[in-house]
N, C-alpha and C. Protein backbone atom coordinates (compact mmCIF):
# COMPACT_ATOMS: atom_id res chain seq x y z
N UNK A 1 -7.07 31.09 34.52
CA UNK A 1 -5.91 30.30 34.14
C UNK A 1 -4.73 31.25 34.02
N UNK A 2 -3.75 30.90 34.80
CA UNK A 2 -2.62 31.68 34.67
C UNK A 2 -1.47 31.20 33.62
N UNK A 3 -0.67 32.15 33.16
CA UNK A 3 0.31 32.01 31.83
C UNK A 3 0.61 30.70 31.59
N UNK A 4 1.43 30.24 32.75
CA UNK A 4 2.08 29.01 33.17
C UNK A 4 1.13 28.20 32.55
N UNK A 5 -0.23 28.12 33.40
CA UNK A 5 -1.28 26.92 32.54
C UNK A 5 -1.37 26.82 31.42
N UNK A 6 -1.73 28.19 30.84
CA UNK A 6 -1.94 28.40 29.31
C UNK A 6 -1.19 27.96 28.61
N UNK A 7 0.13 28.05 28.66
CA UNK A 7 1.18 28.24 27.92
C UNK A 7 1.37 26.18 28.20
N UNK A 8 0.99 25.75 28.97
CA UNK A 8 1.21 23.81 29.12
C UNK A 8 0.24 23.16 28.11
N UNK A 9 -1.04 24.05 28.37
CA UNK A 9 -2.26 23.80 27.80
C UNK A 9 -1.84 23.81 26.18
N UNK A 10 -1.81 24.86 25.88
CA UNK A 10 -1.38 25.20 24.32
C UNK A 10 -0.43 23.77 23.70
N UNK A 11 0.80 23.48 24.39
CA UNK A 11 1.89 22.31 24.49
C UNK A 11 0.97 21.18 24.69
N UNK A 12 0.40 20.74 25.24
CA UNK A 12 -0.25 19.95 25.19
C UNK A 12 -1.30 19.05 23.87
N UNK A 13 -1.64 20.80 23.30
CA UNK A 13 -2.74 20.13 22.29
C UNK A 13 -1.93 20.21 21.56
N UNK A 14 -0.81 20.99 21.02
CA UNK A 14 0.00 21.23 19.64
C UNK A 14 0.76 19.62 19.87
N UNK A 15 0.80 18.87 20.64
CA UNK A 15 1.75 17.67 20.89
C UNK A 15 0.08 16.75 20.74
N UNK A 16 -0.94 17.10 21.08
CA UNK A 16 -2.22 16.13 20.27
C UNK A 16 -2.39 16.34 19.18
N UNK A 17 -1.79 17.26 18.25
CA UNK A 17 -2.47 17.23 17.16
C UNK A 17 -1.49 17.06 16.29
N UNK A 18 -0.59 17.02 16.84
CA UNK A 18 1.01 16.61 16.22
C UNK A 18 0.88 14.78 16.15
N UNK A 19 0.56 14.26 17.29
CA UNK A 19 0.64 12.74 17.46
C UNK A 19 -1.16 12.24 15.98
N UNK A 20 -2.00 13.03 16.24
CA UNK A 20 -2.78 12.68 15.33
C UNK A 20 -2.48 12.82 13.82
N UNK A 21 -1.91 13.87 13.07
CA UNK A 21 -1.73 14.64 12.06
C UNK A 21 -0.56 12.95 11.37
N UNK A 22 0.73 12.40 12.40
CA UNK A 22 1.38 11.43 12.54
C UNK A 22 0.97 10.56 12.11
N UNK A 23 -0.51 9.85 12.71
CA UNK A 23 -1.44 8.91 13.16
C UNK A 23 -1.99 8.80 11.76
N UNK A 24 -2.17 9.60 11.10
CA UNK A 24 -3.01 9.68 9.66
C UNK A 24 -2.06 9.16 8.57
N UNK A 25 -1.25 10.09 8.88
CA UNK A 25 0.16 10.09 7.53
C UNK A 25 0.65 8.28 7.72
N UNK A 26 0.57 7.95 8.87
CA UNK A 26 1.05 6.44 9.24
C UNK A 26 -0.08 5.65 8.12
N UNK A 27 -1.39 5.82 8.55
CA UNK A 27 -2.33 5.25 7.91
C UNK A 27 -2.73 5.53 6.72
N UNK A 28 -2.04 6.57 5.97
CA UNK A 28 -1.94 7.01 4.45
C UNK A 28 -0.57 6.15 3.89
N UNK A 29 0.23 6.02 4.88
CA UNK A 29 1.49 5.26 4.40
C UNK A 29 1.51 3.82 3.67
N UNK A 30 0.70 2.96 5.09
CA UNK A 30 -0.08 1.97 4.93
C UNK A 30 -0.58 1.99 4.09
N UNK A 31 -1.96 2.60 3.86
CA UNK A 31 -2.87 2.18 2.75
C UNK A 31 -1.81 1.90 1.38
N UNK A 32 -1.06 3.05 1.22
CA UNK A 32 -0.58 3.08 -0.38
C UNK A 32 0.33 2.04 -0.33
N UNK A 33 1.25 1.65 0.83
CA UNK A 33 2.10 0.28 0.55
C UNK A 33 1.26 -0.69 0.01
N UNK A 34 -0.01 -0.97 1.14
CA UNK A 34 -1.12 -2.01 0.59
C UNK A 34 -1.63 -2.00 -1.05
N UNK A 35 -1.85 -1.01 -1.43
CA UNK A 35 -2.10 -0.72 -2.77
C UNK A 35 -0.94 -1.07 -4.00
N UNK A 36 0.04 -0.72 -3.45
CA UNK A 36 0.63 -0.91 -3.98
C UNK A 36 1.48 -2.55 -4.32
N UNK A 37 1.21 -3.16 -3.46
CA UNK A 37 1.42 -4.74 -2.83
C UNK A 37 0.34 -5.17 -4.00
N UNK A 38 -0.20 -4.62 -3.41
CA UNK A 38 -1.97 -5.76 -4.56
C UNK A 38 -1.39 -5.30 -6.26
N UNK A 39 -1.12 -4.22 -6.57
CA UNK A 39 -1.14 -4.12 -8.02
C UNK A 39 0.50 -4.63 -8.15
N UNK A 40 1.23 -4.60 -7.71
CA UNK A 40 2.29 -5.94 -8.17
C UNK A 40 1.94 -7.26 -8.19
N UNK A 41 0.66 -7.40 -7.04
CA UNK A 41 0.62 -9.14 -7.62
C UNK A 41 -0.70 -9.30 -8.58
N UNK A 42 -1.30 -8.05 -9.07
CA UNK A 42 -2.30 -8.57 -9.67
C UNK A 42 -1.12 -8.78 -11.06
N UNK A 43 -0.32 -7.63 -11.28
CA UNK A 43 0.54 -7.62 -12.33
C UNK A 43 1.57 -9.11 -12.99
N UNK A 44 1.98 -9.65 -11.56
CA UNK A 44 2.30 -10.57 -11.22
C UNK A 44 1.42 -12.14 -11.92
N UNK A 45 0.53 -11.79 -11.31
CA UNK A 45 -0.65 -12.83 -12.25
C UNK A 45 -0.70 -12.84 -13.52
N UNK A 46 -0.89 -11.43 -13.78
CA UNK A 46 -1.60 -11.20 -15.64
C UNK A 46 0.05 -11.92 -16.18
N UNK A 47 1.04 -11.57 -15.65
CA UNK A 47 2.40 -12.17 -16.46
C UNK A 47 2.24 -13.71 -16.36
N UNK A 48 2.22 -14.07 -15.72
CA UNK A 48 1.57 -15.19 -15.23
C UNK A 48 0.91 -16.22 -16.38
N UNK A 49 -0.03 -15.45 -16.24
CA UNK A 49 -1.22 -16.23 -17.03
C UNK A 49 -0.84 -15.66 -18.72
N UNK A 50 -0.07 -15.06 -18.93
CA UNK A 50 0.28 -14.55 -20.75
C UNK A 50 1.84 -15.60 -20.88
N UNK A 51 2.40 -15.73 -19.66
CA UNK A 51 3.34 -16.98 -20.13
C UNK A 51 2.88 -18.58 -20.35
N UNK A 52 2.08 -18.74 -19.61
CA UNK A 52 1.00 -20.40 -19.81
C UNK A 52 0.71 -20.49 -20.86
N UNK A 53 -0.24 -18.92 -21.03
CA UNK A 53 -0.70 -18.88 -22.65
C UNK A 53 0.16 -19.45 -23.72
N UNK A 54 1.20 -18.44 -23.39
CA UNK A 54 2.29 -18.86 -24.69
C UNK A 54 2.97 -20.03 -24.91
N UNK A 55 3.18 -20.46 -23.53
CA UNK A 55 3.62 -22.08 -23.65
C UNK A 55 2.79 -22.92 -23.93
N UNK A 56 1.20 -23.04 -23.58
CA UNK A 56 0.33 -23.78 -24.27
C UNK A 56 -0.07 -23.17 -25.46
N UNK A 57 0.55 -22.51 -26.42
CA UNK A 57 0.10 -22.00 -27.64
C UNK A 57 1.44 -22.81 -28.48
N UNK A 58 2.60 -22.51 -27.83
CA UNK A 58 3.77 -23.24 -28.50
C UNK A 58 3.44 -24.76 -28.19
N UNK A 59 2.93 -25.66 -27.48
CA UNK A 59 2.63 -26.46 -27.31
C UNK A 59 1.99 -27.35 -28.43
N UNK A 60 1.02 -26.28 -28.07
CA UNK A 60 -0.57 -26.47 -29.97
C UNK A 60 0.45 -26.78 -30.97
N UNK A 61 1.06 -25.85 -31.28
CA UNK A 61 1.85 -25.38 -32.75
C UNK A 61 2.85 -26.71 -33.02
N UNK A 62 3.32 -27.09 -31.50
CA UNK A 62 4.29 -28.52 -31.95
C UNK A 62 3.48 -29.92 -31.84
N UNK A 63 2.01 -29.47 -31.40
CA UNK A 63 1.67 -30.88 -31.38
C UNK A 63 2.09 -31.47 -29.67
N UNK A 64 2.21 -30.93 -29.47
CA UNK A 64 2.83 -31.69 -27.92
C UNK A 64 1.76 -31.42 -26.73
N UNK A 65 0.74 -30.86 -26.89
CA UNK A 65 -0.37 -30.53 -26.36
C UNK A 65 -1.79 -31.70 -26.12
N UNK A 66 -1.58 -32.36 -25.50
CA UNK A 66 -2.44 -33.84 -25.66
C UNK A 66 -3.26 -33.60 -24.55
């Protein structure tokens, strides 16, 4: 293999392992948006369900709860 090759060859994989190294960080990106999506709406819920509470607790307290 002469320079010329070598030297394409080398460019070649440093540009594969550049597009993979990319490829990961994309799919590390992802995951944590996803993660992060789910624990706002689990958060989302628990608020959720502690405001019902309280309105069917004020409810009890006035009697308006039938």
């Amino acid at each position: 293999m002469n320079q010329s090759q070598n030297t394409s060859f080398q460019a070649g994989e440093a540009k594969g392992q550049t597009q993979e190294k990319t490829s990961q960080m994309a799919d590390k990106a992802r995951d944590t948006a996803q993660s992060a999506k789910e624990s706002c709406q689990e958060a989302g819920q628990q608020m959720k369900a502690k405001a019902q509470g309280a309105a069917d607790s004020m409810k009890d307290s006035m009697g308006m709860n039938k």
